[in-house]
Protein backbone atom coordinates (compact mmCIF):
# COMPACT_ATOMS: atom_id res chain seq x y z
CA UNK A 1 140.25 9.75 0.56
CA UNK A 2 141.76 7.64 3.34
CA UNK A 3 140.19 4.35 4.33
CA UNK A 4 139.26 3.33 7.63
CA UNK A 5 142.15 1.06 7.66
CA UNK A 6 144.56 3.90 6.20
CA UNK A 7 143.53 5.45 9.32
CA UNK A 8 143.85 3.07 11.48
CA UNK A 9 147.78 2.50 9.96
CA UNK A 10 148.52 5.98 9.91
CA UNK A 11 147.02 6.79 13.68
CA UNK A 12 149.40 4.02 15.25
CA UNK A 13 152.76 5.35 13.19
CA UNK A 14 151.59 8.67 14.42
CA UNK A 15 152.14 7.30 17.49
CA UNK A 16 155.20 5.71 17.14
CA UNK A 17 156.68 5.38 14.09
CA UNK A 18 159.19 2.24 14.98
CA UNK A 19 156.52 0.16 14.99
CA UNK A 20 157.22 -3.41 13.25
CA UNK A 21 154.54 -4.64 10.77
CA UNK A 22 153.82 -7.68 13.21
CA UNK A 23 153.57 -4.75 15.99
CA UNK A 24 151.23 -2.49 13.56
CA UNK A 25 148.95 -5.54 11.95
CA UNK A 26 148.19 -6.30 15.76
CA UNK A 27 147.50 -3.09 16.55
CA UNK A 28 145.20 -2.31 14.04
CA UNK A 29 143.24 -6.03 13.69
CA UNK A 30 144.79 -6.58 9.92
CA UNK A 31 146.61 -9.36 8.72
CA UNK A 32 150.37 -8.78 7.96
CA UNK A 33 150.35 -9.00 4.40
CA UNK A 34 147.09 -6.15 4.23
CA UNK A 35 149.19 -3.68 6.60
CA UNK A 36 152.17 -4.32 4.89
CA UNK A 37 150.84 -3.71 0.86
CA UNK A 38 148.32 -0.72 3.01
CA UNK A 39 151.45 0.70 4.67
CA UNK A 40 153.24 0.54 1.50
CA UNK A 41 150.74 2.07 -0.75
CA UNK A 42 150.25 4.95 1.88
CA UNK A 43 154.06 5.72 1.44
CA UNK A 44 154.00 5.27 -2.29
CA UNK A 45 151.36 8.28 -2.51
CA UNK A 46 153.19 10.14 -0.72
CA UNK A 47 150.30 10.12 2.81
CA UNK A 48 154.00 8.81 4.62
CA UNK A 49 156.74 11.15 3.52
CA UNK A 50 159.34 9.23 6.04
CA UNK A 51 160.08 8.33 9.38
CA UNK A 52 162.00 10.15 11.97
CA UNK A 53 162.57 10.67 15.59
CA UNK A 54 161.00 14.05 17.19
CA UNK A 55 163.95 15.57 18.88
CA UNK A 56 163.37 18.12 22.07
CA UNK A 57 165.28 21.25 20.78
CA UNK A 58 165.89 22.28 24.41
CA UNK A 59 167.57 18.80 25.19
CA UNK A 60 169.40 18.67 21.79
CA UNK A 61 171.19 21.78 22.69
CA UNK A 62 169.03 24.61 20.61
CA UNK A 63 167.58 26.45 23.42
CA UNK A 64 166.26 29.49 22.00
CA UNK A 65 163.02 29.19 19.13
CA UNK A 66 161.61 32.38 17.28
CA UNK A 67 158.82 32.93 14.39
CA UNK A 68 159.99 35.79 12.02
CA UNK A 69 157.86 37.28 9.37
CA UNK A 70 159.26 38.10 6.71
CA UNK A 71 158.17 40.79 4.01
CA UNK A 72 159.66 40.73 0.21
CA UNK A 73 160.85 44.22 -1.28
CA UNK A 74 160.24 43.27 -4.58
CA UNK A 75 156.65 41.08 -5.15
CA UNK A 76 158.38 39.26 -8.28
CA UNK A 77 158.58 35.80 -9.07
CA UNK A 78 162.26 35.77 -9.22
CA UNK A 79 162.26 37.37 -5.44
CA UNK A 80 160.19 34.72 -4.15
CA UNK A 81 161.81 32.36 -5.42
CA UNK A 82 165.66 33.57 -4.84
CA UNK A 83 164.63 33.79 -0.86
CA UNK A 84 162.55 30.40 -0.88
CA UNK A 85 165.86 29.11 -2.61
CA UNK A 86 167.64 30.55 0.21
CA UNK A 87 165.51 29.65 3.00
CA UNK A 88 165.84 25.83 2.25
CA UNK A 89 169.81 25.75 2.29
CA UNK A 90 169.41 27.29 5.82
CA UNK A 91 170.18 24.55 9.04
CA UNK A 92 168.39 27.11 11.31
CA UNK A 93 165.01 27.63 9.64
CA UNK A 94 162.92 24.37 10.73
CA UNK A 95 159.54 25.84 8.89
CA UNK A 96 158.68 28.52 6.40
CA UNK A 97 155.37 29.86 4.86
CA UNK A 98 153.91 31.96 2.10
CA UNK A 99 151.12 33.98 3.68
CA UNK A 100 148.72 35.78 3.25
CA UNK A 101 147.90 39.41 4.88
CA UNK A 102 151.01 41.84 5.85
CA UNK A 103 154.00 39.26 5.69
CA UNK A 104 155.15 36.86 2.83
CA UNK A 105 156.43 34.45 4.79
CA UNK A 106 156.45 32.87 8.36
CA UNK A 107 159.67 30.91 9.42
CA UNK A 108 160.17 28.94 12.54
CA UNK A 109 163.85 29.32 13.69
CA UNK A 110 166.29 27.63 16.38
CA UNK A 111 169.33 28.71 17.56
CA UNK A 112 171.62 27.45 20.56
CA UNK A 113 171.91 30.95 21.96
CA UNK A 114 170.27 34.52 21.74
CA UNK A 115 173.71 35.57 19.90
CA UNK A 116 173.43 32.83 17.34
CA UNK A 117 169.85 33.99 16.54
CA UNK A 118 170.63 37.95 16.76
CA UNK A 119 173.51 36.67 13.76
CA UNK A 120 170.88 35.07 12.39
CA UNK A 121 168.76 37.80 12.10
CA UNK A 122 170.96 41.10 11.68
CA UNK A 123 173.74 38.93 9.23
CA UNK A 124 172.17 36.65 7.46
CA UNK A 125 168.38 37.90 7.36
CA UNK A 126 169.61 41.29 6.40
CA UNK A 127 172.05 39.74 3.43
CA UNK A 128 169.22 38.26 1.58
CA UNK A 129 168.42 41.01 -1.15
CA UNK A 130 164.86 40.55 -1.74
CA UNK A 131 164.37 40.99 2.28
CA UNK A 132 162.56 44.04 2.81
CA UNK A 133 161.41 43.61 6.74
CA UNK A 134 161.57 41.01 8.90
CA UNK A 135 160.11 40.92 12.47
CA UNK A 136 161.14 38.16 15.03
CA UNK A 137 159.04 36.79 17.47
CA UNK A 138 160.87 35.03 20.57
CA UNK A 139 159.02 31.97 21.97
CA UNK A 140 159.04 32.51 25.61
CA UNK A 141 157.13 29.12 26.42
CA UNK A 142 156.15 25.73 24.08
CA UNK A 143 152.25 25.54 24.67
CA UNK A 144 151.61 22.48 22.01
CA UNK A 145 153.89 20.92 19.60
CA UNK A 146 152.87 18.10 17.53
CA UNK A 147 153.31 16.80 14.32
CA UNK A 148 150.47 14.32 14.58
CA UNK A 149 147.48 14.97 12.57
CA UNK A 150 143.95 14.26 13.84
CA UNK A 151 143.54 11.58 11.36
CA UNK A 152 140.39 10.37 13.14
CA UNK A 153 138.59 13.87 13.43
CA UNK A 154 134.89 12.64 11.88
CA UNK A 155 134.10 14.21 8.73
CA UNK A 156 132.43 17.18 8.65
CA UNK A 157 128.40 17.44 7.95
CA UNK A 158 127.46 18.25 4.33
CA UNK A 159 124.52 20.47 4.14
CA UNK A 160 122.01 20.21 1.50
């Protein structure tokens, strides 16, 4: 379970991530030594899996975003794992999830244009094997997008 100062680390890097450990032990009322062995110890266990800017796909050129589910003909081991083997190597799929309910799998996908995405799709989808159906949702509009999680959301209530 995260500490009150874990939080209070991990809330500001949230924030923005180039922070210095001067910058950070300011901002969260901790000597520099603390926030450096806290901030260290959070990235040993693996609570800070790196650093990185958040790019705006639009901006960076890869206009066009889509969801497609994606259902496996064969429910085998092997299947699974051939197409999560495949999935990985792929620059185009940010995301992908095992599901439950009528899909295996949910992957977010960028392209740079509807034609790179249609290839995407019809040529590479469709060459996977263990594909048996795969439905693509087209994001028409960017609601939310985050990667920040509410860290300081109070625990909830135990009953009892």
């Amino acid at each position: 379970m995260l500490s009150n100062q874990d939080k209070k680390i991990l809330s500001q890097l949230q924030d923005n991530g180039r922070m210095t450990i001067v910058e950070l032990a300011k901002a969260t009322d901790m000597s520099e030594s603390t926030c450096l062995r806290r901030t260290k110890s959070l990235e040993d266990s693996g609570v800070i899996k790196s650093y990185g800017a958040m790019l705006d796909a639009e901006e960076a050129g890869f206009g066009v975003t889509a969801f497609v589910q994606v259902s496996i003909d064969q429910k085998s081991e092997a299947a699974f794992d051939l197409f999560k083997s495949a999935v990985k190597d792929h620059p185009l799929i940010l995301e992908c999830y095992s599901l439950s309910g009528p899909y295996d799998h949910l992957m977010k996908v960028v392209a740079r244009t509807n034609k790179e995405l249609s290839h995407f799709v019809l040529k590479t989808l469709r060459s996977f094997p263990e594909v048996r159906e795969a439905q693509t949702l087209f994001v028409l509009d960017e609601v939310k997008h985050t990667t920040a999680l509410p860290i300081n959301l109070p625990q909830p209530v135990k009953k009892g």
